[in-house]
PDB file of N, CA and C in Angstrom:
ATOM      1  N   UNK A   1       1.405 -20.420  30.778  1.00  0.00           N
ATOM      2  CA  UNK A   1       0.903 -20.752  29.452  1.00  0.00           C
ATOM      3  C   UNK A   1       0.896 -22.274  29.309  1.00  0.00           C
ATOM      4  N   UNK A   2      -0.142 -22.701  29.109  1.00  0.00           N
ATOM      5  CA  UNK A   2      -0.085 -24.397  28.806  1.00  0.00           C
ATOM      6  C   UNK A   2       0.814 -24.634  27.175  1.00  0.00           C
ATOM      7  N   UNK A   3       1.081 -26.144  27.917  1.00  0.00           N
ATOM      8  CA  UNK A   3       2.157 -26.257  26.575  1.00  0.00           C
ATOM      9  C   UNK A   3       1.819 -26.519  24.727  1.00  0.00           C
ATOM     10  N   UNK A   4       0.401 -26.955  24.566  1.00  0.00           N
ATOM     11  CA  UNK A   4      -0.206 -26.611  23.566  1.00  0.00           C
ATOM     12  C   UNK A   4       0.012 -25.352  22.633  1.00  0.00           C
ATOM     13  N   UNK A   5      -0.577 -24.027  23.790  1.00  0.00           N
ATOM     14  CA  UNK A   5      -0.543 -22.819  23.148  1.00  0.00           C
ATOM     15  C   UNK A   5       1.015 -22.475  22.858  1.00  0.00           C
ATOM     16  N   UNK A   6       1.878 -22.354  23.951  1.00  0.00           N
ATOM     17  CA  UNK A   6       3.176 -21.908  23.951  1.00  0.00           C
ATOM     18  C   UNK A   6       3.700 -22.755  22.522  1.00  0.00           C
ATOM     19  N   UNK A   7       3.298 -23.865  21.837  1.00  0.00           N
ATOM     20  CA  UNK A   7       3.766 -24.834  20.599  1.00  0.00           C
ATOM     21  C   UNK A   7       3.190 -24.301  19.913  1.00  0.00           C
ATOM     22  N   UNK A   8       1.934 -23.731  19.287  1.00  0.00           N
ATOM     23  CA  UNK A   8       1.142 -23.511  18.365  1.00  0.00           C
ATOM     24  C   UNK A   8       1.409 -21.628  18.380  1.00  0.00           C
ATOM     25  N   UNK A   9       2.327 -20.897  19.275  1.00  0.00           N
ATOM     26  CA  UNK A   9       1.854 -20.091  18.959  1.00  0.00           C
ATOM     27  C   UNK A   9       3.171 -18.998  18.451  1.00  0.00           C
ATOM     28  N   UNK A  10       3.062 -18.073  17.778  1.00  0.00           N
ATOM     29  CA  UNK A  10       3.718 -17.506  17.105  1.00  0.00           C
ATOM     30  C   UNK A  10       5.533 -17.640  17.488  1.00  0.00           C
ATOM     31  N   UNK A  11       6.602 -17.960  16.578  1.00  0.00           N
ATOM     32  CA  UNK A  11       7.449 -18.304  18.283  1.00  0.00           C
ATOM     33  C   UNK A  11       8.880 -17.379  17.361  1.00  0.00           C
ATOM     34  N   UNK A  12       9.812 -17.481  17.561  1.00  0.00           N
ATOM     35  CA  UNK A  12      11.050 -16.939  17.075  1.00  0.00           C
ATOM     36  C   UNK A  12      12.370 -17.328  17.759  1.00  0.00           C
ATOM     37  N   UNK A  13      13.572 -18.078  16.574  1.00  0.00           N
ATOM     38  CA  UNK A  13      14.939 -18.640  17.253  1.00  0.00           C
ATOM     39  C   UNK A  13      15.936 -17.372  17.882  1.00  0.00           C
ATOM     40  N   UNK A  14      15.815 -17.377  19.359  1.00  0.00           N
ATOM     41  CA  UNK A  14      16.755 -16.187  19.986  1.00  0.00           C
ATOM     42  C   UNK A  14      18.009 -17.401  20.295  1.00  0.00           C
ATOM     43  N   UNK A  15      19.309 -16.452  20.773  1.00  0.00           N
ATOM     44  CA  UNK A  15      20.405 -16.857  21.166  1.00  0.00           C
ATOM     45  C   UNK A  15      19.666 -17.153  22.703  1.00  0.00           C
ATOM     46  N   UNK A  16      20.040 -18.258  23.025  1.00  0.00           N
ATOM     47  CA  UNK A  16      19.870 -19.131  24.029  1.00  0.00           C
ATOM     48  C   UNK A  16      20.447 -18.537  25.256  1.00  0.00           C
ATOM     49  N   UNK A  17      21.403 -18.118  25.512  1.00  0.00           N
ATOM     50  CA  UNK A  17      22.347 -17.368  26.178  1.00  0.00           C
ATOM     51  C   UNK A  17      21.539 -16.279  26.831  1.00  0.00           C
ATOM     52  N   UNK A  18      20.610 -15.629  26.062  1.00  0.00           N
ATOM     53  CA  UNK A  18      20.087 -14.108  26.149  1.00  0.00           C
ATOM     54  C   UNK A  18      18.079 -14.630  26.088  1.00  0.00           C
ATOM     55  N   UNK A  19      17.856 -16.032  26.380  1.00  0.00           N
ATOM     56  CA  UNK A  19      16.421 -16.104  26.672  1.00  0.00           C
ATOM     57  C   UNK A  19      15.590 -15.904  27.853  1.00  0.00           C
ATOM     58  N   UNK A  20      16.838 -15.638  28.962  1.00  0.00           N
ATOM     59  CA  UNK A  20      16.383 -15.363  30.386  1.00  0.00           C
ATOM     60  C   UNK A  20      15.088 -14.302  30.646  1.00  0.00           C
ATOM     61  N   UNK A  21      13.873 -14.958  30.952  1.00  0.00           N
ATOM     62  CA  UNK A  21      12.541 -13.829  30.783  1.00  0.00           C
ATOM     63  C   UNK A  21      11.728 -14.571  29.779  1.00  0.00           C
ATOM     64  N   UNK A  22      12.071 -15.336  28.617  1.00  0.00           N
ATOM     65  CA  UNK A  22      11.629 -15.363  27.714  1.00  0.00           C
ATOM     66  C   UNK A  22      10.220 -16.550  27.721  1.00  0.00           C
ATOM     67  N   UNK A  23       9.544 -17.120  27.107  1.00  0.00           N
ATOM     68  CA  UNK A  23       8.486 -18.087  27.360  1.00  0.00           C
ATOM     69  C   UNK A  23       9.347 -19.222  26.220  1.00  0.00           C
ATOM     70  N   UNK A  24       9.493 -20.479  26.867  1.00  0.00           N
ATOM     71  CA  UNK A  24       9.968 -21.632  25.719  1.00  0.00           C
ATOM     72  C   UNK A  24       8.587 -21.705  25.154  1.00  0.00           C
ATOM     73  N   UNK A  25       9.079 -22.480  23.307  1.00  0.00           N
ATOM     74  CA  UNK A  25       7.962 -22.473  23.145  1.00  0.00           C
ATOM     75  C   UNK A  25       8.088 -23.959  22.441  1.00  0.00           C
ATOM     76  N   UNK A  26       9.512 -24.622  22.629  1.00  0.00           N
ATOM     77  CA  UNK A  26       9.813 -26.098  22.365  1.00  0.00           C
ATOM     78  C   UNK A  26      10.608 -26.774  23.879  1.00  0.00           C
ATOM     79  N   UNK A  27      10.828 -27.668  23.814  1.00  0.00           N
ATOM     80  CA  UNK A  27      11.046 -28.449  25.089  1.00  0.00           C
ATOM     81  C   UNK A  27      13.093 -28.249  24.974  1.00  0.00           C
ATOM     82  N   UNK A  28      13.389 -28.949  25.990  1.00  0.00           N
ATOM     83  CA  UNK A  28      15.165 -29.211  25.570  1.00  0.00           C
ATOM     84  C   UNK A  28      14.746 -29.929  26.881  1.00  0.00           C
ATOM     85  N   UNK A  29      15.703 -31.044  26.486  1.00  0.00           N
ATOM     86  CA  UNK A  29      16.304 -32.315  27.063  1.00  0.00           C
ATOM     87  C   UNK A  29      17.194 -33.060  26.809  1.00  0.00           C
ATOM     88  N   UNK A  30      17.944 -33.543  27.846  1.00  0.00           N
ATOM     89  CA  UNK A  30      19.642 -34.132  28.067  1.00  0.00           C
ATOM     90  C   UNK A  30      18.927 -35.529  27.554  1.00  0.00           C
ATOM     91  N   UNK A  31      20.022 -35.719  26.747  1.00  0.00           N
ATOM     92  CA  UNK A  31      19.985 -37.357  26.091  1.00  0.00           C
ATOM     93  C   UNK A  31      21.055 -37.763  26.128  1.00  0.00           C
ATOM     94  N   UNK A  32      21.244 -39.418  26.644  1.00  0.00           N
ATOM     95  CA  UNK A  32      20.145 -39.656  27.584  1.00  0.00           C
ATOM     96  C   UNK A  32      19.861 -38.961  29.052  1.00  0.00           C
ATOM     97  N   UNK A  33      18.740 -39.109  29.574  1.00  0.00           N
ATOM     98  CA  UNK A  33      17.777 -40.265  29.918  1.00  0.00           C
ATOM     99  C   UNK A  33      16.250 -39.571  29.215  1.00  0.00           C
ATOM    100  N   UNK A  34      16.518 -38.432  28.505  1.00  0.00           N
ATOM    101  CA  UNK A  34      15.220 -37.964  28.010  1.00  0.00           C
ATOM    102  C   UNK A  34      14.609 -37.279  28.780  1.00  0.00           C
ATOM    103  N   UNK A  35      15.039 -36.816  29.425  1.00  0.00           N
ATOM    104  CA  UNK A  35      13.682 -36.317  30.830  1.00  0.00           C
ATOM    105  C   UNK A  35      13.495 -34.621  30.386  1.00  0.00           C
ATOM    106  N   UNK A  36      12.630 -34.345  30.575  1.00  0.00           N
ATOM    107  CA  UNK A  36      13.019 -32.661  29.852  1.00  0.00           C
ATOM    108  C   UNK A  36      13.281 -31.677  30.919  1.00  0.00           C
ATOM    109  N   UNK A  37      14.297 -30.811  30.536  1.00  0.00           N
ATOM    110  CA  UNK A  37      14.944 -29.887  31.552  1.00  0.00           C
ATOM    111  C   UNK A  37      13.431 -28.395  31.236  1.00  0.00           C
ATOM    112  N   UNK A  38      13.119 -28.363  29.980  1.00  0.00           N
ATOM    113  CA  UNK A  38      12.562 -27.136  29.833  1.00  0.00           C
ATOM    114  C   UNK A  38      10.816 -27.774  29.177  1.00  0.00           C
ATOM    115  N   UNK A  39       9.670 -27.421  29.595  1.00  0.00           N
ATOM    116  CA  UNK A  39       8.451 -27.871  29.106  1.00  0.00           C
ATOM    117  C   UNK A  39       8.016 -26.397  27.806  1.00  0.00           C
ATOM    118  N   UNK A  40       7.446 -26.314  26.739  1.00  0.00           N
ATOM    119  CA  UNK A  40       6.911 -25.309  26.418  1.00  0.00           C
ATOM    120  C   UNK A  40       5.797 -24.842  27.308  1.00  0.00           C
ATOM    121  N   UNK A  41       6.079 -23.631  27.213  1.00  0.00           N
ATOM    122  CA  UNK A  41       5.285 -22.537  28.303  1.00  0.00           C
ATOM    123  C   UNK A  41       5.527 -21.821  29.485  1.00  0.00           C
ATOM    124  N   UNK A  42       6.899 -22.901  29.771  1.00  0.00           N
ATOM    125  CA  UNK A  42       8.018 -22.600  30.978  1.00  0.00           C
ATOM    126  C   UNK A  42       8.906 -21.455  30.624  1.00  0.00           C
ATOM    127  N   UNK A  43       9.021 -20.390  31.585  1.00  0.00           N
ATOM    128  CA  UNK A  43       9.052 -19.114  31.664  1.00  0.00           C
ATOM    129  C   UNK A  43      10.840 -19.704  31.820  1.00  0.00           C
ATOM    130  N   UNK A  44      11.905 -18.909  30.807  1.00  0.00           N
ATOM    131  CA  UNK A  44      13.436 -19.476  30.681  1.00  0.00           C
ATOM    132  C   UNK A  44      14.580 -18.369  32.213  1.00  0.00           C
ATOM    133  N   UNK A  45      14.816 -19.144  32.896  1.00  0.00           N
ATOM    134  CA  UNK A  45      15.460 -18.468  34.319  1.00  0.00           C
ATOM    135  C   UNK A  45      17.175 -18.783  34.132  1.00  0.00           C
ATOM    136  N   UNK A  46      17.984 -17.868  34.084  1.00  0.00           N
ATOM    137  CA  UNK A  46      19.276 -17.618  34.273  1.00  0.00           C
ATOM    138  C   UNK A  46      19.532 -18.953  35.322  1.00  0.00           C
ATOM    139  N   UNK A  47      19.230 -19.841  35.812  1.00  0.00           N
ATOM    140  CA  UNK A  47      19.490 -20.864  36.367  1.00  0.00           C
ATOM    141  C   UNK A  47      19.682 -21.921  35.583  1.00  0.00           C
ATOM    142  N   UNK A  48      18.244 -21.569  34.593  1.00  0.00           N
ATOM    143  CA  UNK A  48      18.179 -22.972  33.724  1.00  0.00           C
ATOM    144  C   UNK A  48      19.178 -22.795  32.801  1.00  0.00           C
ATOM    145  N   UNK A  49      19.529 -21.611  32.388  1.00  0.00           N
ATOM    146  CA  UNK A  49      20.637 -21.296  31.312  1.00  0.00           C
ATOM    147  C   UNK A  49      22.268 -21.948  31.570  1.00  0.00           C
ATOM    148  N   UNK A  50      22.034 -21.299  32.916  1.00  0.00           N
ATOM    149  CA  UNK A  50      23.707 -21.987  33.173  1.00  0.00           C
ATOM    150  C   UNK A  50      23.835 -23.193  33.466  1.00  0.00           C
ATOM    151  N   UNK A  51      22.654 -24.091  33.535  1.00  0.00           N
ATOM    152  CA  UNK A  51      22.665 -25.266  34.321  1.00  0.00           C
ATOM    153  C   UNK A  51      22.879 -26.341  32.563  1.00  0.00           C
ATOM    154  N   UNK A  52      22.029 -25.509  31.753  1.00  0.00           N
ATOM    155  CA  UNK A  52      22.208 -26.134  30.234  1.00  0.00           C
ATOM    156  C   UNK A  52      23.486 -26.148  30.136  1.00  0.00           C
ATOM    157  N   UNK A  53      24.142 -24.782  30.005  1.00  0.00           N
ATOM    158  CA  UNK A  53      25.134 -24.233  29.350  1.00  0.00           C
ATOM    159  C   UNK A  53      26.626 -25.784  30.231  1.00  0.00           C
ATOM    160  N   UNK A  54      26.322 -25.904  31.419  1.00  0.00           N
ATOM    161  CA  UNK A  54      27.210 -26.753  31.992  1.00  0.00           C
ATOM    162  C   UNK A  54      27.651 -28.122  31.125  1.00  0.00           C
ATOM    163  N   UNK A  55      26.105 -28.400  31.091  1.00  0.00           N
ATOM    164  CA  UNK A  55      25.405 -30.022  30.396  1.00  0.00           C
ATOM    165  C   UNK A  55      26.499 -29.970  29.186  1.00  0.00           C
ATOM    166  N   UNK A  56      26.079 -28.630  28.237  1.00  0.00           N
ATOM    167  CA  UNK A  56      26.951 -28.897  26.847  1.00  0.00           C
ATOM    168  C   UNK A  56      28.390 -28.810  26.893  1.00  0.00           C
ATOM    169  N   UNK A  57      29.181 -28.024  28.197  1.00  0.00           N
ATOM    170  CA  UNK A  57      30.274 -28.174  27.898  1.00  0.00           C
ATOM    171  C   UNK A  57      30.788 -29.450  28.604  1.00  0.00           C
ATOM    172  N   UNK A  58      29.882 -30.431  29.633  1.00  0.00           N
ATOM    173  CA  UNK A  58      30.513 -31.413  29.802  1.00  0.00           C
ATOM    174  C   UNK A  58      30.255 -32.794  28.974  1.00  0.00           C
ATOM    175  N   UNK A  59      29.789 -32.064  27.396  1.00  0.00           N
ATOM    176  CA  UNK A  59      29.606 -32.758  26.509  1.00  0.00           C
ATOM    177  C   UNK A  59      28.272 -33.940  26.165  1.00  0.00           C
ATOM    178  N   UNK A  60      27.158 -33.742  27.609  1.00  0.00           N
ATOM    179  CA  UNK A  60      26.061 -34.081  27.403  1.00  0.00           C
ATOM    180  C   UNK A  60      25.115 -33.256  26.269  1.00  0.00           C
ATOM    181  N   UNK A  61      24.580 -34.585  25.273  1.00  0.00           N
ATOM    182  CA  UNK A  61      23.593 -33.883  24.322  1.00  0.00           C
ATOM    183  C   UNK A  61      22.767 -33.461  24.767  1.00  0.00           C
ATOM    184  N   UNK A  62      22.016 -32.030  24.153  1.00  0.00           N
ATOM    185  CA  UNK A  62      20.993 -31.105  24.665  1.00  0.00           C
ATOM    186  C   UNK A  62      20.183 -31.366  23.364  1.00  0.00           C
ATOM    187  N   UNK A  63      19.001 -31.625  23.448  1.00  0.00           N
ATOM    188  CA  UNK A  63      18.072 -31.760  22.416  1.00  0.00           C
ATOM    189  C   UNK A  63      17.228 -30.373  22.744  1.00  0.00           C
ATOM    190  N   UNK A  64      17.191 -29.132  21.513  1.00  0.00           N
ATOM    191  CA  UNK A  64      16.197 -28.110  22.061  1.00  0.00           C
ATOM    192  C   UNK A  64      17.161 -27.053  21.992  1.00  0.00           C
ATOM    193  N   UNK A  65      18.222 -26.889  21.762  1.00  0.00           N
ATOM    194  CA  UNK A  65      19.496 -26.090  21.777  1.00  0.00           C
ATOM    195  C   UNK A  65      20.227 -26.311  20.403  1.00  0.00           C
ATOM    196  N   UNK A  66      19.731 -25.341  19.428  1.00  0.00           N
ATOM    197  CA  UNK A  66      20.630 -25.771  18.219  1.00  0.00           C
ATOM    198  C   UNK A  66      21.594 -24.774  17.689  1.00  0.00           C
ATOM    199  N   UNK A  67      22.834 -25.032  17.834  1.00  0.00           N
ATOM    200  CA  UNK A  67      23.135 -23.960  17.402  1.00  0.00           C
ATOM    201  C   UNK A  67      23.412 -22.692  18.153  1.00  0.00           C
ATOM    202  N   UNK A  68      23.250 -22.675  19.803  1.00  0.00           N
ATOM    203  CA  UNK A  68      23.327 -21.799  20.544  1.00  0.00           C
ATOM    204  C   UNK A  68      21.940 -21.135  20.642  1.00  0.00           C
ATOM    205  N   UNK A  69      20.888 -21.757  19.601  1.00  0.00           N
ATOM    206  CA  UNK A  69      19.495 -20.629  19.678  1.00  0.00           C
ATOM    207  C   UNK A  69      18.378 -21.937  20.007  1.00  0.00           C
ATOM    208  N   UNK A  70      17.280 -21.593  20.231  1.00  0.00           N
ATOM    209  CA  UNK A  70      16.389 -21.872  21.246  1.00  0.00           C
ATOM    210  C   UNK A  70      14.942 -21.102  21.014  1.00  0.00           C
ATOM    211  N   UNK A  71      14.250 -21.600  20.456  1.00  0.00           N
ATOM    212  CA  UNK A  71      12.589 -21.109  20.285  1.00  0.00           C
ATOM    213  C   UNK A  71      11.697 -20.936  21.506  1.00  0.00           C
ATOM    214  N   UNK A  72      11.678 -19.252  21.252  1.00  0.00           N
ATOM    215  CA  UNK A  72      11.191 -18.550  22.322  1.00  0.00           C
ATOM    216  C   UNK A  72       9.558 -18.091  21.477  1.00  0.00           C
ATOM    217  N   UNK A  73       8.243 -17.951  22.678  1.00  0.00           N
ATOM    218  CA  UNK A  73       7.332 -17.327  22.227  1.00  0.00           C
ATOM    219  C   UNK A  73       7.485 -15.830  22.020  1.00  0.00           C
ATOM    220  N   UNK A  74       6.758 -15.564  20.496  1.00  0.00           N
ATOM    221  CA  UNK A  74       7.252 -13.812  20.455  1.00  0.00           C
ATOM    222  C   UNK A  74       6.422 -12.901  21.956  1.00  0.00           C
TER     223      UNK A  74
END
């Protein structure tokens, strides 16, 4: 899905934890350096989850992660 549509298109906040399968439909990125870990349209993989989940407990900010939830396309 290009990242246009996946932004514009119908979307819903799931627990982040449980998006594995899911289509992002906003970005998340470690600040700093800004670089984005997740693009909208990018299909969410139990890799990328635990690899986030690391980031926040070693206290790097996650921009795209609020709250434990995470905007998935419906």
């Amino acid at each position: 899905m290009r990242i246009y549509d996946a932004m514009t298109a119908d979307n819903e906040k799931i627990v982040f934890r449980n998006s594995a399968g899911k289509t992002a439909a906003d970005y998340i990125y470690a600040y700093p350096p800004d670089i984005p870990i997740v693009v909208p349209g990018e299909v969410i993989t139990e890799e990328i989850i635990k690899k986030v989940e690391k980031m926040i407990e070693q206290g790097i900010t996650i921009i795209g992660v609020d709250n434990g939830e995470f905007s998935c396309v419906k």
